[in-house]
C-alpha atoms as a PDB file:
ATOM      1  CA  UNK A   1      -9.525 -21.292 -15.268  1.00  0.00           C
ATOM      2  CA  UNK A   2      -6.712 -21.636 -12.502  1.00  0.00           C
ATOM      3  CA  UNK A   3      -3.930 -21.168 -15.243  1.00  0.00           C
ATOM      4  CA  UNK A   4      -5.746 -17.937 -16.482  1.00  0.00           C
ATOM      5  CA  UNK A   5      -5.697 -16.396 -12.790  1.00  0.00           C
ATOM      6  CA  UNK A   6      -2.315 -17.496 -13.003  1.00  0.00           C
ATOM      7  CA  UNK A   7      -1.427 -15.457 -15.608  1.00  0.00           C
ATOM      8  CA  UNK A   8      -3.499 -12.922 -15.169  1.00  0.00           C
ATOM      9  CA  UNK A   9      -1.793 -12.712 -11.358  1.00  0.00           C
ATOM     10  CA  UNK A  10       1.600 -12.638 -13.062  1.00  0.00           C
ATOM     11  CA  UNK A  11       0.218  -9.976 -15.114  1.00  0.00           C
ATOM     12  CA  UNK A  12      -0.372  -7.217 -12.180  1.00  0.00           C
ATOM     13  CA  UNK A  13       2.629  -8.988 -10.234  1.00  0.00           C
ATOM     14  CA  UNK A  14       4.754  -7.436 -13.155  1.00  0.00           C
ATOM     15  CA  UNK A  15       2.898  -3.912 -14.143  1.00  0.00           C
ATOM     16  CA  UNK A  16       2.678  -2.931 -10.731  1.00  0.00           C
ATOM     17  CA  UNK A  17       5.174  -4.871  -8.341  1.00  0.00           C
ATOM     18  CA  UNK A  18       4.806  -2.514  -5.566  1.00  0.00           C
ATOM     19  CA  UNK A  19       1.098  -3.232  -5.186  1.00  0.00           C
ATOM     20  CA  UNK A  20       1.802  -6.758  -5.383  1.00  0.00           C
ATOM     21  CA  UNK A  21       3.661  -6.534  -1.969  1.00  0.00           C
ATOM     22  CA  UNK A  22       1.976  -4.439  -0.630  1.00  0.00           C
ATOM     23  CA  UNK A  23      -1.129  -6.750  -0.920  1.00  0.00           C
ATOM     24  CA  UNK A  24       1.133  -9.394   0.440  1.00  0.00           C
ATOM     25  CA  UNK A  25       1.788  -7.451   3.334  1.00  0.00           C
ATOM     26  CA  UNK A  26      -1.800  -6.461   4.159  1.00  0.00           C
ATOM     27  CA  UNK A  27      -2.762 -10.578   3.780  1.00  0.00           C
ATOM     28  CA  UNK A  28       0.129 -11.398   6.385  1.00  0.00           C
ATOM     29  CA  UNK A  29      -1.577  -8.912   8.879  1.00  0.00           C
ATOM     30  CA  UNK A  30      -5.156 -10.123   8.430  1.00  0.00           C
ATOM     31  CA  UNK A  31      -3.373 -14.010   8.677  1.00  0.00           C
ATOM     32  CA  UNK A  32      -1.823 -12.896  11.943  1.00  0.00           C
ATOM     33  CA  UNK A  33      -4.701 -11.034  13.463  1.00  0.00           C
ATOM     34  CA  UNK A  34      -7.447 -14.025  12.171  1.00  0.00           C
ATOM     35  CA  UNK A  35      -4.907 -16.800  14.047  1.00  0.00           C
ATOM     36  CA  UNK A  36      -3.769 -14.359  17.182  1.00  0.00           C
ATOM     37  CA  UNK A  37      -7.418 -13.914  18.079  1.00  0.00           C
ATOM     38  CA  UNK A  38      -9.265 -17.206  16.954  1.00  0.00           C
ATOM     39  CA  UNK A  39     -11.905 -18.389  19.231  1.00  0.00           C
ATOM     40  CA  UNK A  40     -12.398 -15.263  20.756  1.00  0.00           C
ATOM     41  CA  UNK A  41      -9.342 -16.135  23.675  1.00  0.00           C
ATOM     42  CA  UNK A  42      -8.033 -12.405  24.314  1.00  0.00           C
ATOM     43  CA  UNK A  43      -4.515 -11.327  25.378  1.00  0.00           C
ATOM     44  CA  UNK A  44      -3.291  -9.657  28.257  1.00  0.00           C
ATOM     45  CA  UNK A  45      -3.223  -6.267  28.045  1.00  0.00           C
ATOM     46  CA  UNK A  46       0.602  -5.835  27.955  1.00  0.00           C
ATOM     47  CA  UNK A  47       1.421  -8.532  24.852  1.00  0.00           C
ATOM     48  CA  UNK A  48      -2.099  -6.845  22.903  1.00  0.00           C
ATOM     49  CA  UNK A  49      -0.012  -3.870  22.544  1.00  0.00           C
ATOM     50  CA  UNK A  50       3.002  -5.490  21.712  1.00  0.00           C
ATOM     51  CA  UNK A  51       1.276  -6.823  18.986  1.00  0.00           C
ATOM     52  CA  UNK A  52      -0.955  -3.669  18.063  1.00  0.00           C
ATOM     53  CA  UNK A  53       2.102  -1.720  17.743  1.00  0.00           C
ATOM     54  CA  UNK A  54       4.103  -4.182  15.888  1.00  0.00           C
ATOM     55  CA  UNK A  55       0.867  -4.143  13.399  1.00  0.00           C
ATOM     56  CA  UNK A  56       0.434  -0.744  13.303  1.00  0.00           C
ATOM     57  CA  UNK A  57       3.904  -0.026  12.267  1.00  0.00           C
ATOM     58  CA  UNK A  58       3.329  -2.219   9.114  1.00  0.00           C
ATOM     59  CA  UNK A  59       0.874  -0.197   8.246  1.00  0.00           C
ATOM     60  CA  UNK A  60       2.332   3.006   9.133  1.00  0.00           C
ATOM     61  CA  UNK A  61       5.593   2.181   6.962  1.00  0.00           C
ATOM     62  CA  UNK A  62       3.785   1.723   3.914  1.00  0.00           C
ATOM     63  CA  UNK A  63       1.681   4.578   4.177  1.00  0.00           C
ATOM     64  CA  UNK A  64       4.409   6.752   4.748  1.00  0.00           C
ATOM     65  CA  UNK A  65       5.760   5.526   1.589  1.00  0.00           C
ATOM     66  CA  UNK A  66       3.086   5.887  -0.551  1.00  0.00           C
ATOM     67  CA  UNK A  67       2.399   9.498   0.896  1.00  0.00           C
ATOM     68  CA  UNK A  68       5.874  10.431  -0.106  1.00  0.00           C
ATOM     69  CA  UNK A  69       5.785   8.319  -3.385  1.00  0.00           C
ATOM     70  CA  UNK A  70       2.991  10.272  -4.143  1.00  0.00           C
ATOM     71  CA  UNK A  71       4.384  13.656  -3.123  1.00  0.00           C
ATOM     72  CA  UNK A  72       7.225  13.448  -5.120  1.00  0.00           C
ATOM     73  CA  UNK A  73       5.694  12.748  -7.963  1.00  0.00           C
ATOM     74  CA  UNK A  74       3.077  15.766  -7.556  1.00  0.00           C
ATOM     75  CA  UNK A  75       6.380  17.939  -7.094  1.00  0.00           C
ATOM     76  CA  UNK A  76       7.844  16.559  -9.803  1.00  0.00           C
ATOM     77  CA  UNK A  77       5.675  17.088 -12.346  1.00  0.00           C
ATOM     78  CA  UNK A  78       4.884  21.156 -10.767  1.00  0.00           C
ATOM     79  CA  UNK A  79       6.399  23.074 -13.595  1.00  0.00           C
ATOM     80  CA  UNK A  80       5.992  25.864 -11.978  1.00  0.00           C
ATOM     81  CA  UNK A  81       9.433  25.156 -10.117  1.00  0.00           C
ATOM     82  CA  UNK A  82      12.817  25.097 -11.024  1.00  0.00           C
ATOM     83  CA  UNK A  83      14.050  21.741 -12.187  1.00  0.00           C
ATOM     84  CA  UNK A  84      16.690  22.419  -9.495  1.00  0.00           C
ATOM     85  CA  UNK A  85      14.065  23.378  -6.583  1.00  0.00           C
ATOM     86  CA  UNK A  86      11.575  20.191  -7.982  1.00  0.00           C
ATOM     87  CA  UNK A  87      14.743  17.714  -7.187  1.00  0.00           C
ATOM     88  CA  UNK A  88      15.679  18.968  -4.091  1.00  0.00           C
ATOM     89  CA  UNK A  89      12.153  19.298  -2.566  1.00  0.00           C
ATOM     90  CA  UNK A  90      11.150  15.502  -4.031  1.00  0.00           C
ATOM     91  CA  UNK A  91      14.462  14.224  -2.419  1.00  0.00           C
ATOM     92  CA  UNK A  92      13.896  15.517   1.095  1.00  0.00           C
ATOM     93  CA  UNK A  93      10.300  14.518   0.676  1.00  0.00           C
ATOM     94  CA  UNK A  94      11.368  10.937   0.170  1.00  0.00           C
ATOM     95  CA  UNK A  95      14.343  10.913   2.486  1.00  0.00           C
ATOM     96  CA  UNK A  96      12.427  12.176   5.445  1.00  0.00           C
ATOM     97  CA  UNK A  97       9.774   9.175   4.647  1.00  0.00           C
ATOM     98  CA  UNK A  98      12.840   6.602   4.862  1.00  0.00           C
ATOM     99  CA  UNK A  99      13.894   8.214   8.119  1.00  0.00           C
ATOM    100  CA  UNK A 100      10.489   8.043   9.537  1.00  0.00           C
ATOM    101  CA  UNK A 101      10.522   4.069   8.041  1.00  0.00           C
ATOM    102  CA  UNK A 102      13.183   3.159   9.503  1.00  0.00           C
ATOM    103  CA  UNK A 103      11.751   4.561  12.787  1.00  0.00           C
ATOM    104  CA  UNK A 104       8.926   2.668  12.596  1.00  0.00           C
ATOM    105  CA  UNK A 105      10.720  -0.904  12.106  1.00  0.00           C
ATOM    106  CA  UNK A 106      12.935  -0.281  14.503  1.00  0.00           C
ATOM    107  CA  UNK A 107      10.238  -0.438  16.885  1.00  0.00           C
ATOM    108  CA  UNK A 108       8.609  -3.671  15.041  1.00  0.00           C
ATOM    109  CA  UNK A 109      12.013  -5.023  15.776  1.00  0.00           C
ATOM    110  CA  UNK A 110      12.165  -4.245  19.492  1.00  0.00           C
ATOM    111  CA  UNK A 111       8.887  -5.582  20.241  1.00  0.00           C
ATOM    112  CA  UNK A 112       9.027  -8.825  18.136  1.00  0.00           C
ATOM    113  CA  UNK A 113      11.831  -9.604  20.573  1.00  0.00           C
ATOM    114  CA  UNK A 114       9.763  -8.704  23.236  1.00  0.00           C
ATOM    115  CA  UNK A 115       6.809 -10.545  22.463  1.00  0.00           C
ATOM    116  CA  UNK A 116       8.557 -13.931  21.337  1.00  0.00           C
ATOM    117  CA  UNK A 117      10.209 -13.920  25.051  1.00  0.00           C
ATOM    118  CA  UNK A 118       6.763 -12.936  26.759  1.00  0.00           C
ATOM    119  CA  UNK A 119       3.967 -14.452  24.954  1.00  0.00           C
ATOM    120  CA  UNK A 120       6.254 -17.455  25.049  1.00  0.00           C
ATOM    121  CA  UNK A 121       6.448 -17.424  29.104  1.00  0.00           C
ATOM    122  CA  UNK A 122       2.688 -16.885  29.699  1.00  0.00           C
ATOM    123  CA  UNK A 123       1.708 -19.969  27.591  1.00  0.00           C
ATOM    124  CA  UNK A 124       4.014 -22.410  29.209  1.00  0.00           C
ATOM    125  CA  UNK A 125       2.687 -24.343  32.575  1.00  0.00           C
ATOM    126  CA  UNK A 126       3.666 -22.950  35.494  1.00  0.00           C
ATOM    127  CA  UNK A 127       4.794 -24.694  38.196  1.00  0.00           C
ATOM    128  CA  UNK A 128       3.957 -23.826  42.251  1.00  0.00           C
ATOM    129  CA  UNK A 129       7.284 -23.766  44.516  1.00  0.00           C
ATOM    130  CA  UNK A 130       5.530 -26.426  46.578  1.00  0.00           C
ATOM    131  CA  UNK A 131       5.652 -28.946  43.300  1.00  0.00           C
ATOM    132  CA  UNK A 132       8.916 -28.350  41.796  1.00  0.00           C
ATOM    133  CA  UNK A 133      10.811 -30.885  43.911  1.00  0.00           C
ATOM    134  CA  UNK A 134       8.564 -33.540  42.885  1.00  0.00           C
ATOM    135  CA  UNK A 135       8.327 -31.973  38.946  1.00  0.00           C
ATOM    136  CA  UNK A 136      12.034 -32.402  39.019  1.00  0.00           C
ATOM    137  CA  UNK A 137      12.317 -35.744  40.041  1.00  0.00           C
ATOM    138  CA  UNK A 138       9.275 -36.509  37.852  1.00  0.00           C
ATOM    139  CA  UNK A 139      11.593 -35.005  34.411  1.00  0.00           C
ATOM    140  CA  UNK A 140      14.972 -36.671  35.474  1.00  0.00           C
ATOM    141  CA  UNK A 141      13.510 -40.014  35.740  1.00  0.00           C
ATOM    142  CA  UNK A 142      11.487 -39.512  32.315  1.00  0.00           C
ATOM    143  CA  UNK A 143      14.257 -38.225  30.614  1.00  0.00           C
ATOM    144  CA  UNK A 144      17.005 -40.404  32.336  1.00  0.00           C
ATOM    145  CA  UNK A 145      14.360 -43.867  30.911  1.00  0.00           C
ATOM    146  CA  UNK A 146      13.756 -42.275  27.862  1.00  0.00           C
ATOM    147  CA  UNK A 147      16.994 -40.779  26.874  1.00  0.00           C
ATOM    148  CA  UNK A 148      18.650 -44.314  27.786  1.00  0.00           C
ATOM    149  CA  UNK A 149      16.530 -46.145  25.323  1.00  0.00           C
ATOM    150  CA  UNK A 150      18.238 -48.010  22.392  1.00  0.00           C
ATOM    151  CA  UNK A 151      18.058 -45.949  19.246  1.00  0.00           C
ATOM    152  CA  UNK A 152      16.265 -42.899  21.205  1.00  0.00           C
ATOM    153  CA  UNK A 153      16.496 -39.505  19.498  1.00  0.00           C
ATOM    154  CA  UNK A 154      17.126 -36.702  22.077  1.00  0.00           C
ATOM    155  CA  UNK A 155      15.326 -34.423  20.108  1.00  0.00           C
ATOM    156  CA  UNK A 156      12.530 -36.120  19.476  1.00  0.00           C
ATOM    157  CA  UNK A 157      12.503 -36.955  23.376  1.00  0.00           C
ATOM    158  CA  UNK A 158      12.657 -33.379  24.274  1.00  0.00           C
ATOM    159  CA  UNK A 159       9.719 -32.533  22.110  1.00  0.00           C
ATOM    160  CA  UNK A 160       7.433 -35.142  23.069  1.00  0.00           C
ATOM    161  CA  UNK A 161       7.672 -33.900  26.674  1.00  0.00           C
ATOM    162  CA  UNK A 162       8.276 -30.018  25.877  1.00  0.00           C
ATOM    163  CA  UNK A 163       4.277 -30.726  24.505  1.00  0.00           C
ATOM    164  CA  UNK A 164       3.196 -31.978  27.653  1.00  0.00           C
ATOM    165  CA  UNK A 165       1.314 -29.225  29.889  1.00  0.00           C
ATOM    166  CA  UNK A 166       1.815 -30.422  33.355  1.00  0.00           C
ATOM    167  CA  UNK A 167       4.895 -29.543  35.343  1.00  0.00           C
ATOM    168  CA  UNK A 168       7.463 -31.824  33.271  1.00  0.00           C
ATOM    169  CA  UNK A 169       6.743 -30.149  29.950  1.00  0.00           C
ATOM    170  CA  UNK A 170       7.126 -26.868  31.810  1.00  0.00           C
ATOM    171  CA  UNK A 171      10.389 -27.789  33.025  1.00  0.00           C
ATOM    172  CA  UNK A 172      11.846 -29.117  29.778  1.00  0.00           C
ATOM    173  CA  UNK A 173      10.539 -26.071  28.103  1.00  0.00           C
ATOM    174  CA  UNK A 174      12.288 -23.672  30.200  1.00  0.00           C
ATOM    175  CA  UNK A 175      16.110 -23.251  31.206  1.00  0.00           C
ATOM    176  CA  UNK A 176      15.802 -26.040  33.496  1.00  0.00           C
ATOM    177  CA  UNK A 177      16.725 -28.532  30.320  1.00  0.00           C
ATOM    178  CA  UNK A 178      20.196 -26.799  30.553  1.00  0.00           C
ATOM    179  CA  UNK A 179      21.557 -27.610  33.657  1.00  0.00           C
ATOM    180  CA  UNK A 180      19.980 -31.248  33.487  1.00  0.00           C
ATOM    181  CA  UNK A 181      21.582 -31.418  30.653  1.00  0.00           C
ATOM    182  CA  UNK A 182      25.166 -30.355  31.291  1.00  0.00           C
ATOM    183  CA  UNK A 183      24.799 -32.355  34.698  1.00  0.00           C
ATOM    184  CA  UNK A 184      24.271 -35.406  32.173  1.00  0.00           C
ATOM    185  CA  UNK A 185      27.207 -34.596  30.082  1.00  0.00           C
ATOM    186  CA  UNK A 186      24.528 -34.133  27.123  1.00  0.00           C
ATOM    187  CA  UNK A 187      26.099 -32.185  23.653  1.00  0.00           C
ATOM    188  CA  UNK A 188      25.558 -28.563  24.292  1.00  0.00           C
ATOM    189  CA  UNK A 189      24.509 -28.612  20.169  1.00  0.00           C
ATOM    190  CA  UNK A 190      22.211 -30.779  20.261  1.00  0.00           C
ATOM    191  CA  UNK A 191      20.199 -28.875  23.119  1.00  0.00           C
ATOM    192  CA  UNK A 192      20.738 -25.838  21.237  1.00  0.00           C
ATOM    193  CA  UNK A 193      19.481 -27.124  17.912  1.00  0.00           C
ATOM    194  CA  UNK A 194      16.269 -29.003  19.773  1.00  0.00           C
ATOM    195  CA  UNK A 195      15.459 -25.449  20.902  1.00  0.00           C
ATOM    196  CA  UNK A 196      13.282 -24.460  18.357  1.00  0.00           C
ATOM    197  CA  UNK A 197      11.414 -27.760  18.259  1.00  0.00           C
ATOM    198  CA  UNK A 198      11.233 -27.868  22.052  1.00  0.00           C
ATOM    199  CA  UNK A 199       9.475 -24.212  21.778  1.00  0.00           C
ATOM    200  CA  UNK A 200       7.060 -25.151  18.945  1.00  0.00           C
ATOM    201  CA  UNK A 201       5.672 -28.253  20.661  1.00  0.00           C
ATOM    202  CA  UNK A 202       5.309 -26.139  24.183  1.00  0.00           C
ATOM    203  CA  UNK A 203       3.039 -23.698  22.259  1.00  0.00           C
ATOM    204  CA  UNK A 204       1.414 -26.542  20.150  1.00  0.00           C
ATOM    205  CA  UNK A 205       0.157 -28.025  23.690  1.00  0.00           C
ATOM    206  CA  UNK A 206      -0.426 -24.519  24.967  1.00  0.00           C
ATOM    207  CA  UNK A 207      -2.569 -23.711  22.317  1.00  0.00           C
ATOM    208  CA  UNK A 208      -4.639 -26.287  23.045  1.00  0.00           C
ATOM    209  CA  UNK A 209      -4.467 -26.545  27.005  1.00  0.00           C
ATOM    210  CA  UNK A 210      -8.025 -25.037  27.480  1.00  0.00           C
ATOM    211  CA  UNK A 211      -6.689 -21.900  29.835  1.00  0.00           C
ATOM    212  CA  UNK A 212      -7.928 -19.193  27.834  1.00  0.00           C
ATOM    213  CA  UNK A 213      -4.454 -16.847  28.895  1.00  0.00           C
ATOM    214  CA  UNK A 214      -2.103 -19.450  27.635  1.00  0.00           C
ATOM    215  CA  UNK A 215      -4.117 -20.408  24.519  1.00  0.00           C
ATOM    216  CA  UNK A 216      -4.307 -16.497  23.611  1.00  0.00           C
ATOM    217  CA  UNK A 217      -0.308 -16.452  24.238  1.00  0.00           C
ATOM    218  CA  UNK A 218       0.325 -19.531  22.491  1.00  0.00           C
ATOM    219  CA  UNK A 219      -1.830 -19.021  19.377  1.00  0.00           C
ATOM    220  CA  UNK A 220      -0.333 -15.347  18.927  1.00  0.00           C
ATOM    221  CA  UNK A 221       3.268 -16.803  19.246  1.00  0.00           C
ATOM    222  CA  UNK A 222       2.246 -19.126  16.743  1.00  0.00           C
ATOM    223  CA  UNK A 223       0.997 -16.685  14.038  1.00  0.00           C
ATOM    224  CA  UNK A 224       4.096 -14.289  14.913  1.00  0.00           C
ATOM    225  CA  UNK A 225       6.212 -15.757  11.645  1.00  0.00           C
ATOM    226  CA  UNK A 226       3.136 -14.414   9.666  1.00  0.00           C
ATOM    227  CA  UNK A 227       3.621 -10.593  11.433  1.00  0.00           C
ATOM    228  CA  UNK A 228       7.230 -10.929  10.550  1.00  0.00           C
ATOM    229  CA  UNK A 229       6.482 -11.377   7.263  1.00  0.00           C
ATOM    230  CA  UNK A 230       4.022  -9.101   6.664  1.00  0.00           C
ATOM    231  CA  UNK A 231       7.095  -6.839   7.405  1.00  0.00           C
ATOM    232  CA  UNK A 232       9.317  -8.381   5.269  1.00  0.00           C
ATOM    233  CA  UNK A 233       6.781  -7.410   2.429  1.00  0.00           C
ATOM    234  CA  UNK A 234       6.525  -4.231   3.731  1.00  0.00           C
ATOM    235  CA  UNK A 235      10.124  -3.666   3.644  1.00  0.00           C
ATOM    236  CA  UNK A 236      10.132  -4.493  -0.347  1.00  0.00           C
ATOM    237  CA  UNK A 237       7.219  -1.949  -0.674  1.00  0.00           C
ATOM    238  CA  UNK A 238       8.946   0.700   1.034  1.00  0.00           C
ATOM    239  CA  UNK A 239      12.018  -0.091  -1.355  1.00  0.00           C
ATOM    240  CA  UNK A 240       9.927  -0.093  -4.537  1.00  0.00           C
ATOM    241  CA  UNK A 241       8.096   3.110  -3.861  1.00  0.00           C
ATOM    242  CA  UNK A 242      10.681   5.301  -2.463  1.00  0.00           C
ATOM    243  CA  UNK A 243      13.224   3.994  -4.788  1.00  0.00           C
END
C-alpha cells in the first residue's frame, strides 16, 4: 500500500508540479499556525500581526499567480485578438503579477527579521535592575567552574545554561555572553557559532516556562523555519505558474 501512494504521489508530483508546491506551501502554513498557537497561549498583539502578515503574504503570492496564470491563458486562447495584441496583453498580465509578488515577499522578508528579533526578546527571562548584580555574579562563577572543567565543551556549556529560565539563562542568552566573553579572552568564533544553539535552547526552556507570553513567543519562534518555508514553496509556485 505505502509504495502505491508512493507512486501514485510521484505521479501528480510530475503531471502537475505546480500544485505539488503549492500544496507544500499551504501544509507549511497550517504546520506553523497548529505549533504558533498550540495550547491555546496567544501572542501579543504586535508579533500576531507580524505573523498574520507574513502568512497572508504566502497566500497572497500564490494567488496572484494563479489569477494571472489563469488570465493569460484565457487571453491566450481569445481568438478574437491579434496574435500580436494576445502576447502583449498576456505578458503585462503576468509581469504586473511578478511585480505585485515580489511586493508581497518583500514584506515576508522584513517582518521575518522582525519577528525572529522580537518574539525572541519576549520569551527570554527578564531580569529586574535590582537582581542583575547578583545574576551577574551568579553567571561568571557558573561559567568561570564550568568553563574551567577538564574536557568541557563551551558550547555545550553555553546551551545548558542559555535553557535555564532564571536570571543566568537570561544573561547568557542575551549580549551579555559577549563582553564576558571577550573579558575572558574566549574565541570570538566559537561564541558566534554557539549562537544558534544558545538561541534554540533559550526558546526550548521558554516554551516550556509556564508564562503564557513567553510560551506564545517561544513556540511561534520555534515554528518560524516552517513559515519560511512555506515561502520557499511559494516562491517555486510563483516560478512554475508565471513562467
Amino acid at each position: 500500500m505505502s509504495a502505491q501512494l508512493t507512486d501514485d504521489n510521484a505521479r501528480a508530483i510530475a503531471a502537475n508540479p505546480a500544485q505539488s508546491v503549492a500544496d507544500t506551501a499551504s501544509r507549511f502554513l497550517r504546520e506553523f499556525s497548529a505549533a504558533a498557537a498550540s495550547r491555546g497561549y496567544q501572542l501579543d498583539d504586535d508579533n500576531r500581526q507580524l505573523v498574520d502578515d507574513m502568512s497572508s503574504a504566502v497566500s497572497t503570492a500564490m494567488s496572484l499567480a494563479s489569477q494571472a496564470s489563469r488570465k493569460s491563458a484565457a487571453i491566450l486562447a481569445d481568438d478574437t485578438l491579434y496574435p500580436e495584441g494576445r502576447n502583449r496583453l498576456a505578458s503585462e498580465a503576468t509581469e504586473e503579477a511578478r511585480r505585485k509578488v515580489a511586493e508581497a515577499f518583500d514584506v515576508f522578508d522584513t517582518n521575518y527579521t522582525i519577528a525572529e528579533a522580537t518574539l525572541y526578546e519576549t520569551a527570554r527571562p527578564k531580569v529586574d535592575r535590582h537582581s542583575q548584580a547578583a545574576a551577574r555574579q551568579d553567571a561568571m562563577m557558573l561559567l568561570d567552574g564550568m568553563l574551567n572543567g577538564e574536557g568541557a565543551s563551551t558550547s555545550r556549556v553555553l546551551q545548558r545554561l542559555a535553557g535555564r529560565q532564571d536570571a543566568v539563562g537570561a544573561l547568557v542568552a542575551s549580549e551579555w555572553l559577549q563582553d564576558y566573553g571577550m573579558a575572558r579572552g574566549m574565541s570570538q568564533g566559537v561564541l558566534e557559532a554557539s549562537q544558534t544553539l544558545i538561541r534554540q535552547a533559550a526558546l526550548e526552556g521558554a516554551a516550556d516556562s509556564g508564562d503564557p507570553e513567553r510560551v506564545a513567543a517561544a513556540r511561534t519562534a520555534l515554528a518560524l523555519p516552517s513559515l519560511r518555508q512555506a515561502q520557499v514553496s511559494a516562491r517555486t509556485f510563483v516560478g512554475l505558474a508565471l513562467r
